[in-house]
Protein backbone atom coordinates (compact mmCIF):
# COMPACT_ATOMS: atom_id res chain seq x y z
CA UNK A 1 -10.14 -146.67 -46.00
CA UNK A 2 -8.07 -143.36 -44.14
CA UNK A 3 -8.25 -140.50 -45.21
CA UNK A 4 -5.93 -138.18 -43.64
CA UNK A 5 -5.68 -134.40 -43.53
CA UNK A 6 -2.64 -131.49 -42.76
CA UNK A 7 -4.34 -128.70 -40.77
CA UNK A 8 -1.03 -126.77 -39.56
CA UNK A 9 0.10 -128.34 -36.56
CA UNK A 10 -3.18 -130.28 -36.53
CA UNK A 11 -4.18 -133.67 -37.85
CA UNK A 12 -7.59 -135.03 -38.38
CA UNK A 13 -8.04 -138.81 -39.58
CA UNK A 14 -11.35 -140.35 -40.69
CA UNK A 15 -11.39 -144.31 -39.56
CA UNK A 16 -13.48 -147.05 -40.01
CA UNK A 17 -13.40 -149.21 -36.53
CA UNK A 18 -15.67 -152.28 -35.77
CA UNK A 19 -18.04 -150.67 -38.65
CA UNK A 20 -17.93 -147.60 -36.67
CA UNK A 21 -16.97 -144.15 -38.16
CA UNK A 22 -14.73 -141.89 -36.80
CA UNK A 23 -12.85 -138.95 -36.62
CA UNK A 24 -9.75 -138.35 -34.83
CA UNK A 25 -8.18 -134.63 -34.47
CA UNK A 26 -4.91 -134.63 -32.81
CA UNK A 27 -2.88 -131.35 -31.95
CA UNK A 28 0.53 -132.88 -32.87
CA UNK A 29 2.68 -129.86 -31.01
CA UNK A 30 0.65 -130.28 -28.07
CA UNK A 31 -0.04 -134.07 -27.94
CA UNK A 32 -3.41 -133.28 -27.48
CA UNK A 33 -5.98 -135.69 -29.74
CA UNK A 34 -10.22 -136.98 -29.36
CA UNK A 35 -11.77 -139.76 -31.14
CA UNK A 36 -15.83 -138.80 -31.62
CA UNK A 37 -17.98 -141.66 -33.55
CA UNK A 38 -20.41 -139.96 -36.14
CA UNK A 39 -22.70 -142.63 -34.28
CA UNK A 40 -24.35 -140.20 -31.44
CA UNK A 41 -21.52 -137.32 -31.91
CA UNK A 42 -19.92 -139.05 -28.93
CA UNK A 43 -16.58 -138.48 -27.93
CA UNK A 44 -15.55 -142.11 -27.19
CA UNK A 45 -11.63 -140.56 -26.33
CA UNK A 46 -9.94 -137.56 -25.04
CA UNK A 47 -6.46 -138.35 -24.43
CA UNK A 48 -2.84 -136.53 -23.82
CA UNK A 49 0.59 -137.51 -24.75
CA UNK A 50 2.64 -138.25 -21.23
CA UNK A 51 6.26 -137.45 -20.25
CA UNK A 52 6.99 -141.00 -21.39
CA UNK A 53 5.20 -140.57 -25.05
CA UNK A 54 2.53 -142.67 -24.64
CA UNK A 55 -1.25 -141.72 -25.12
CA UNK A 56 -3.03 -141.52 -21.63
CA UNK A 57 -6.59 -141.52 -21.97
CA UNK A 58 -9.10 -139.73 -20.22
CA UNK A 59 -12.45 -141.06 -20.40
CA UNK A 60 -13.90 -144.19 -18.93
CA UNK A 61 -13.07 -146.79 -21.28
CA UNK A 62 -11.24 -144.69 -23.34
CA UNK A 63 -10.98 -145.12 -27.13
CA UNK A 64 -12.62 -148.61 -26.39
CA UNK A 65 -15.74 -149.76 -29.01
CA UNK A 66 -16.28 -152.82 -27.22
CA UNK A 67 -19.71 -153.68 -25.29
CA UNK A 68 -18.58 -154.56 -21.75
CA UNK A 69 -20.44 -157.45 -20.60
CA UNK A 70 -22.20 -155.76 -17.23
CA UNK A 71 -22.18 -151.43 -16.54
CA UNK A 72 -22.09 -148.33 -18.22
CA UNK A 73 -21.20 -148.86 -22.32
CA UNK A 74 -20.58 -145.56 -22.99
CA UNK A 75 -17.86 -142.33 -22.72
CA UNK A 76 -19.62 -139.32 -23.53
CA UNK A 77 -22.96 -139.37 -24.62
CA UNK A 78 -24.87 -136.41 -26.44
CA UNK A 79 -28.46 -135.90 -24.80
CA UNK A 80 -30.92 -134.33 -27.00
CA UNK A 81 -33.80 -133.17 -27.56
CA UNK A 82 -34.51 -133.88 -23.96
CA UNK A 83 -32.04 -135.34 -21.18
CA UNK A 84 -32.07 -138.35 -18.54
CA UNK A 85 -35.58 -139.75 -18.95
CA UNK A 86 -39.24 -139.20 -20.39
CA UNK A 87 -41.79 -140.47 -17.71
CA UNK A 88 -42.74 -144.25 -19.04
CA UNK A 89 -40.85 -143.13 -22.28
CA UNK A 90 -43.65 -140.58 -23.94
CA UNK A 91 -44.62 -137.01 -23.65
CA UNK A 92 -47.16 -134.68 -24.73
CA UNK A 93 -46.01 -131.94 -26.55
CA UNK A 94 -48.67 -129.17 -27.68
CA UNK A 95 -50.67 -132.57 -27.32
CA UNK A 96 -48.67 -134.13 -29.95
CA UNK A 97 -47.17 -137.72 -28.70
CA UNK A 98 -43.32 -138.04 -28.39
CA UNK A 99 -41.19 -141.40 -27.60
CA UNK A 100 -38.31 -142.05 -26.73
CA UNK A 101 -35.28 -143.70 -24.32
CA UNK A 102 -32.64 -142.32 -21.91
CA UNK A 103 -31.37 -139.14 -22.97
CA UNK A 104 -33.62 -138.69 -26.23
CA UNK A 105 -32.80 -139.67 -29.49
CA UNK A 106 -29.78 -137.72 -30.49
CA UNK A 107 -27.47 -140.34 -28.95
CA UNK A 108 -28.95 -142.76 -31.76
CA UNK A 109 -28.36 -141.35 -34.51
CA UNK A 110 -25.64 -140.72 -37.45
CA UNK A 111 -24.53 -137.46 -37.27
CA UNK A 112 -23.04 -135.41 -40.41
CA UNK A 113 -19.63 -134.09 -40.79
CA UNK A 114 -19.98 -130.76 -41.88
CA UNK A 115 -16.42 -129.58 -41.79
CA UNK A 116 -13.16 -129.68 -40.30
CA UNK A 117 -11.62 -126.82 -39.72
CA UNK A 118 -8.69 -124.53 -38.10
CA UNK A 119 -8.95 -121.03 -36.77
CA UNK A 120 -5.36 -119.53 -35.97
CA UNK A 121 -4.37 -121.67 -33.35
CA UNK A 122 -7.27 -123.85 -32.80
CA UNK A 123 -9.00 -126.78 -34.72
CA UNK A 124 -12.47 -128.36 -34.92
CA UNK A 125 -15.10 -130.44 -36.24
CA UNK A 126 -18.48 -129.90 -36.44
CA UNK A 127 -21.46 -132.08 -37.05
CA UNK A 128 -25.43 -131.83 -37.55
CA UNK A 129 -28.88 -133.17 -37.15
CA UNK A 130 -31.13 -131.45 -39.30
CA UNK A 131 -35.15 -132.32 -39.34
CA UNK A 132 -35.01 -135.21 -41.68
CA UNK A 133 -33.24 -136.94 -39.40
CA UNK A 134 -35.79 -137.81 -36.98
CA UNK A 135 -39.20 -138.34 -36.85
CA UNK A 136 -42.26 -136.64 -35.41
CA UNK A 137 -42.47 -138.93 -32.82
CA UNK A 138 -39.05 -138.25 -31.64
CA UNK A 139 -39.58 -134.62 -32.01
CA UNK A 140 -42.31 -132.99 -33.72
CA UNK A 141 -41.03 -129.43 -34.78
CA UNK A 142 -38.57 -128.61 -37.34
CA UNK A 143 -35.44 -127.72 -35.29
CA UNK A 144 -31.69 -128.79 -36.30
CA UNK A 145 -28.71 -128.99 -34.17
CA UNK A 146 -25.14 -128.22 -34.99
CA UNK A 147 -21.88 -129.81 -32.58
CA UNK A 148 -18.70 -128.38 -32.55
CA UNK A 149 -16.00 -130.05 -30.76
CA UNK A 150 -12.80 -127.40 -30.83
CA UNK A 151 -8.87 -127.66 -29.84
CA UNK A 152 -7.98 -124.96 -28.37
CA UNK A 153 -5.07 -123.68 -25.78
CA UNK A 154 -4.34 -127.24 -24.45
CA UNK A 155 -8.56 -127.74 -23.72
CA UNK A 156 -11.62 -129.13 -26.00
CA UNK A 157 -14.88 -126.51 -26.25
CA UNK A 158 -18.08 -128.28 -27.10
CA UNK A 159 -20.39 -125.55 -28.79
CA UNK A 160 -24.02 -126.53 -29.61
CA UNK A 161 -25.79 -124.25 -31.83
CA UNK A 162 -29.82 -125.04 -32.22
CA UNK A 163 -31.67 -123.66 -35.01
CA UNK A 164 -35.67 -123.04 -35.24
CA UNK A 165 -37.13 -123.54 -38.45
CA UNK A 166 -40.69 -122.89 -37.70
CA UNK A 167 -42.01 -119.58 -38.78
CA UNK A 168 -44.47 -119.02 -36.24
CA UNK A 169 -43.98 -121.46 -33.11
CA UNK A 170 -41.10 -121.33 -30.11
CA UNK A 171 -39.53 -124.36 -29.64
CA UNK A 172 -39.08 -126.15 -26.57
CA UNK A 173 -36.10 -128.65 -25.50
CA UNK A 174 -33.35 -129.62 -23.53
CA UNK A 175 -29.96 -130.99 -23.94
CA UNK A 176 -26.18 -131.57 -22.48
CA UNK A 177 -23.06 -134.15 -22.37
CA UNK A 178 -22.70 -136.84 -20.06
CA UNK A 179 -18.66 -137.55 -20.04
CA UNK A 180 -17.55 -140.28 -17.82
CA UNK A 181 -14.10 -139.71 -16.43
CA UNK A 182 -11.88 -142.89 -16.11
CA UNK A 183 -10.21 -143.74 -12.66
CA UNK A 184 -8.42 -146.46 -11.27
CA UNK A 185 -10.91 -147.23 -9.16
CA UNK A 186 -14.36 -145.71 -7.70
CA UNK A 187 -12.92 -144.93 -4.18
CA UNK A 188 -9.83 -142.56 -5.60
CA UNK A 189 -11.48 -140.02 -7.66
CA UNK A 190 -12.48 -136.67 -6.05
CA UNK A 191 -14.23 -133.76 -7.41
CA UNK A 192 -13.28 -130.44 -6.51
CA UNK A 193 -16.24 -128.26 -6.82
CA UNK A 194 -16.03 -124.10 -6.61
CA UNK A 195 -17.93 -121.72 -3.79
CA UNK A 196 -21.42 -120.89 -4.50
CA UNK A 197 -25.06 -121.20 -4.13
CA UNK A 198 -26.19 -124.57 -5.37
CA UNK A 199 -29.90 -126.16 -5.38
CA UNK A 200 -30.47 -129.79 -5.41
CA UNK A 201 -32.96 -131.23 -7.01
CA UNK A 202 -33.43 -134.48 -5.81
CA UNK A 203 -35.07 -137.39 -8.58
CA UNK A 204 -36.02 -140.88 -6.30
CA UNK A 205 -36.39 -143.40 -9.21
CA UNK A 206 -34.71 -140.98 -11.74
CA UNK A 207 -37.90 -138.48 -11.54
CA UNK A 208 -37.70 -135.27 -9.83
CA UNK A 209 -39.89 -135.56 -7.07
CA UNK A 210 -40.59 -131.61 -6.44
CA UNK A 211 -38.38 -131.70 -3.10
CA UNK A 212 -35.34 -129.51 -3.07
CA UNK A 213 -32.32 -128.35 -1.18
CA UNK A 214 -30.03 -125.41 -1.14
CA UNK A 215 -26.33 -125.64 -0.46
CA UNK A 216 -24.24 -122.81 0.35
CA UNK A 217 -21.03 -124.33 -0.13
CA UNK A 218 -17.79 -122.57 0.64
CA UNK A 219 -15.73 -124.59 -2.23
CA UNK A 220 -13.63 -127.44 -2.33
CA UNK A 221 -13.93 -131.75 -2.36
CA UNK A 222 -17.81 -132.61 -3.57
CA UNK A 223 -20.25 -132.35 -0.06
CA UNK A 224 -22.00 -135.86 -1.20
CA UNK A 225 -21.14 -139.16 -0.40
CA UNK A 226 -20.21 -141.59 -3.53
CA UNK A 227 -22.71 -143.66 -2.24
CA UNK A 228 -25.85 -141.28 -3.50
CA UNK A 229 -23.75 -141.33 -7.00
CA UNK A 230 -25.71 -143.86 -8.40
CA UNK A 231 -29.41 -142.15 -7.73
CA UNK A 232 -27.71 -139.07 -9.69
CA UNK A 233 -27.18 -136.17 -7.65
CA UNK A 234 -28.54 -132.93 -10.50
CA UNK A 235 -27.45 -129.55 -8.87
CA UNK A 236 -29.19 -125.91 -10.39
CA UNK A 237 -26.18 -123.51 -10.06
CA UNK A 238 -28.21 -120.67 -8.51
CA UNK A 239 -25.00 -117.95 -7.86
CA UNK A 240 -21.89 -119.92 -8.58
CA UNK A 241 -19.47 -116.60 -9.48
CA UNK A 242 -16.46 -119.01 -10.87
CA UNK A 243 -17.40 -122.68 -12.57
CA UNK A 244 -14.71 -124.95 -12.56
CA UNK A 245 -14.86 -127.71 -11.84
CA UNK A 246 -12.04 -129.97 -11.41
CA UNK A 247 -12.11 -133.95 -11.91
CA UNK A 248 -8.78 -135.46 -9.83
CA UNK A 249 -7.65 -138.84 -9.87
CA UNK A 250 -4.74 -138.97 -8.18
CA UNK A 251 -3.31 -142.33 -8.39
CA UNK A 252 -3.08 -142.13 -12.00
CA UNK A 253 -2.36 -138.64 -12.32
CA UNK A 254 -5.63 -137.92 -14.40
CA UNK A 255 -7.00 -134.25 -13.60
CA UNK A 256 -10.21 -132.35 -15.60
CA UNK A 257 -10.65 -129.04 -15.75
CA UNK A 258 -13.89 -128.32 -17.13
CA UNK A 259 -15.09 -124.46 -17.02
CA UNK A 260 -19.05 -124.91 -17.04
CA UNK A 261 -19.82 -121.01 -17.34
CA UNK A 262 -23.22 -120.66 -18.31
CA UNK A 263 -24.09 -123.62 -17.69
CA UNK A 264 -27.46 -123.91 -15.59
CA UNK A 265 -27.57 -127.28 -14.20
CA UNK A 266 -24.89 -130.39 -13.70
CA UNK A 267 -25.63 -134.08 -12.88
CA UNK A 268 -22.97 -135.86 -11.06
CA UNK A 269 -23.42 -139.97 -11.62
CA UNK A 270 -21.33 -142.96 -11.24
CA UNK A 271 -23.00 -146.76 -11.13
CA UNK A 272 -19.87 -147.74 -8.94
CA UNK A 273 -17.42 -148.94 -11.22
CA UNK A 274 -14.32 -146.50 -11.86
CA UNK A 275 -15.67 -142.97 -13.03
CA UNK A 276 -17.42 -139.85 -12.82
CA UNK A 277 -19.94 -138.25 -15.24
CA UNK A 278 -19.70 -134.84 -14.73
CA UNK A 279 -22.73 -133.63 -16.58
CA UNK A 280 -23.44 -130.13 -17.87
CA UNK A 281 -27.47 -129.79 -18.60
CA UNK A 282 -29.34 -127.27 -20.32
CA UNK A 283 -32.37 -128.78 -18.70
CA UNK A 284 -34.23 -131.28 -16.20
CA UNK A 285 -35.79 -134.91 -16.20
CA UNK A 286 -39.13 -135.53 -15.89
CA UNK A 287 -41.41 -134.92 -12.61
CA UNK A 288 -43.05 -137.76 -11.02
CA UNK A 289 -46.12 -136.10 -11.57
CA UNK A 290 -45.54 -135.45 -15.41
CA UNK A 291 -45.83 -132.13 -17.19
CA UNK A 292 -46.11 -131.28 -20.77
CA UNK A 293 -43.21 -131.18 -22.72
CA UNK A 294 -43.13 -127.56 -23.01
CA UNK A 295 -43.50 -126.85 -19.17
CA UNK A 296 -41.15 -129.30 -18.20
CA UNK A 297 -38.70 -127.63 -15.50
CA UNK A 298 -36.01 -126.28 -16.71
CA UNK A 299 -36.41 -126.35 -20.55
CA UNK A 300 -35.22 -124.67 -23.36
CA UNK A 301 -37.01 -122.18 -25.51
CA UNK A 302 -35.53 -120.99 -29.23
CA UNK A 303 -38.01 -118.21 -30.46
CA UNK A 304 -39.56 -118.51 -34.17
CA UNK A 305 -36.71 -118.47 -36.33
CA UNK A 306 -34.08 -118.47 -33.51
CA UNK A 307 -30.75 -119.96 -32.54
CA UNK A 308 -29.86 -120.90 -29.30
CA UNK A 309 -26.05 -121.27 -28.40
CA UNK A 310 -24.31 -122.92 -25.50
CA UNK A 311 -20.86 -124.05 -24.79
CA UNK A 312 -18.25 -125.66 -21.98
CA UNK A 313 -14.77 -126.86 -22.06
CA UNK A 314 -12.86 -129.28 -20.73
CA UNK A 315 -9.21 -129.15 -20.15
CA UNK A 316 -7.46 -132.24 -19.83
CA UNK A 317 -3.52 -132.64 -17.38
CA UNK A 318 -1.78 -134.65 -15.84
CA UNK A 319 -1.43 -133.98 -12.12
CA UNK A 320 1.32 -134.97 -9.08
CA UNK A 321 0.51 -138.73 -7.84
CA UNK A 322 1.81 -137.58 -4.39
């Protein structure tokens, strides 16, 4: 069963798809629309209306809920309450045990629509994880998340808003998106990447091995080869004035803007086949040598009773193929 809503020049459209649910907000003046699955919050398609009126997707695999038989399965994945990997998949946190896979548990779950929305000119939807939907083990502190994916001026803003619901204890995490940009294929994309002071942090085996490297980099076409791609190159942007970054695949005339202000730390990761994740991270993965939980580098901290907010957006066009 659709349901279907009017929101001005906005449409949003809940679907049932391969017993997946889904919501799909389209600005119908702009022919601008995303498809996010309640399953993980994941934006499984951003896509534009071409000269020729036909939907062009954006993402790798775009709009497409099948499992691909070898690769990367997903588009955009939501990591939560920690990001890329927990050393041998536990934790201690305050000494209290915590499990989990890739990108914590977020990802997993089934999020809850908690309106749909327009403000003036723009539109949204916004979902939530609240306590009671995980378990101690995941995540032993009463903290709840709120995800707002916005249409707005011809770009989608993805606002997370963290709540602490403990009285008397700070809470500790980390979190981000991992989009994967479709391309035709992995030699044509390029990222263009803006001036600045940038520190890598480099992970052998996906763990951050203490060993870093500053870049002063004057600006322009990503100073890595595609080869190191699939180690995961994670960058701290230590005095980066202007962040935007800009995803360009020319041959199909795909181009990203995304506008990462604020944001502390990307990844950039392919695993060869045709796309980019281009990875905004409020936070690190594990060290080799393993901290605790709450001295992990690069984590999070939401006072007693706090909020923390943090937001990027990501402008999708189509460029000149010559």
């Amino acid at each position: 069963m659709n349901r279907r809503y009017q929101l001005m020049k906005f449409s949003h459209t809940e679907e049932t798809r391969d017993g997946r649910q889904l919501d799909v907000l389209t600005d119908e003046e702009n022919g601008l629309r995303i498809v996010v699955s309640r399953l993980g919050a994941e934006l499984i398609s951003l896509a534009r209306i071409n000269e020729a009126g036909n939907w062009i997707g954006f993402l790798y695999r775009d709009n497409d809920l099948s499992v691909p038989d070898q690769g990367w399965a997903n588009h955009a994945t939501v990591m939560g309450y920690y990001l890329h990997r927990l050393k041998n998949g536990r934790s201690l946190y305050r000494g209290h045990e915590i499990k989990g896979g890739n990108h914590g548990f977020l990802r997993s779950k089934t999020w809850h629509l908690i309106g749909s929305s327009t403000e003036g000119s723009g539109a949204s939807l916004k979902y939530q994880i609240t306590p009671d939907d995980f378990s101690p083990t995941e995540y032993p502190l009463k903290v709840s998340v709120d995800l707002t994916y916005k249409i707005d001026a011809n770009g989608i803003g993805v606002l997370f808003e963290f709540q602490n619901h403990e009285p008397e204890l700070t809470a500790h995490l980390s979190f981000g998106l991992h989009p994967g940009f479709g391309a035709i294929s992995f030699e044509s994309f390029h990222l263009q990447m803006p001036r600045g002071l940038y520190r890598r942090c480099f992970s052998p085996g996906n763990f951050l091995s203490g060993e870093t490297r500053d870049i002063e980099f004057r600006g322009g076409e990503m100073p890595f080869s595609k080869n190191e791609l699939p180690g995961s190159i994670i960058l701290e942007l230590v005095d980066v004035p202007r962040r935007q970054f800009s995803f360009v695949d020319p041959e199909s005339g795909r181009w990203v803007i995304m506008n990462l202000t604020g944001v502390p730390y990307i990844t950039l990761w392919s695993d060869g086949d045709p796309f980019l994740c281009v990875e905004p991270c409020w936070g690190l993965t594990d060290d080799h040598d393993q901290r605790p939980f709450e001295k992990k580098r690069g984590i999070q901290t939401i006072r007693p009773g706090g909020e923390l907010r943090a937001s990027f957006s990501m402008t999708p066009q189509f460029a000149s193929c010559d």
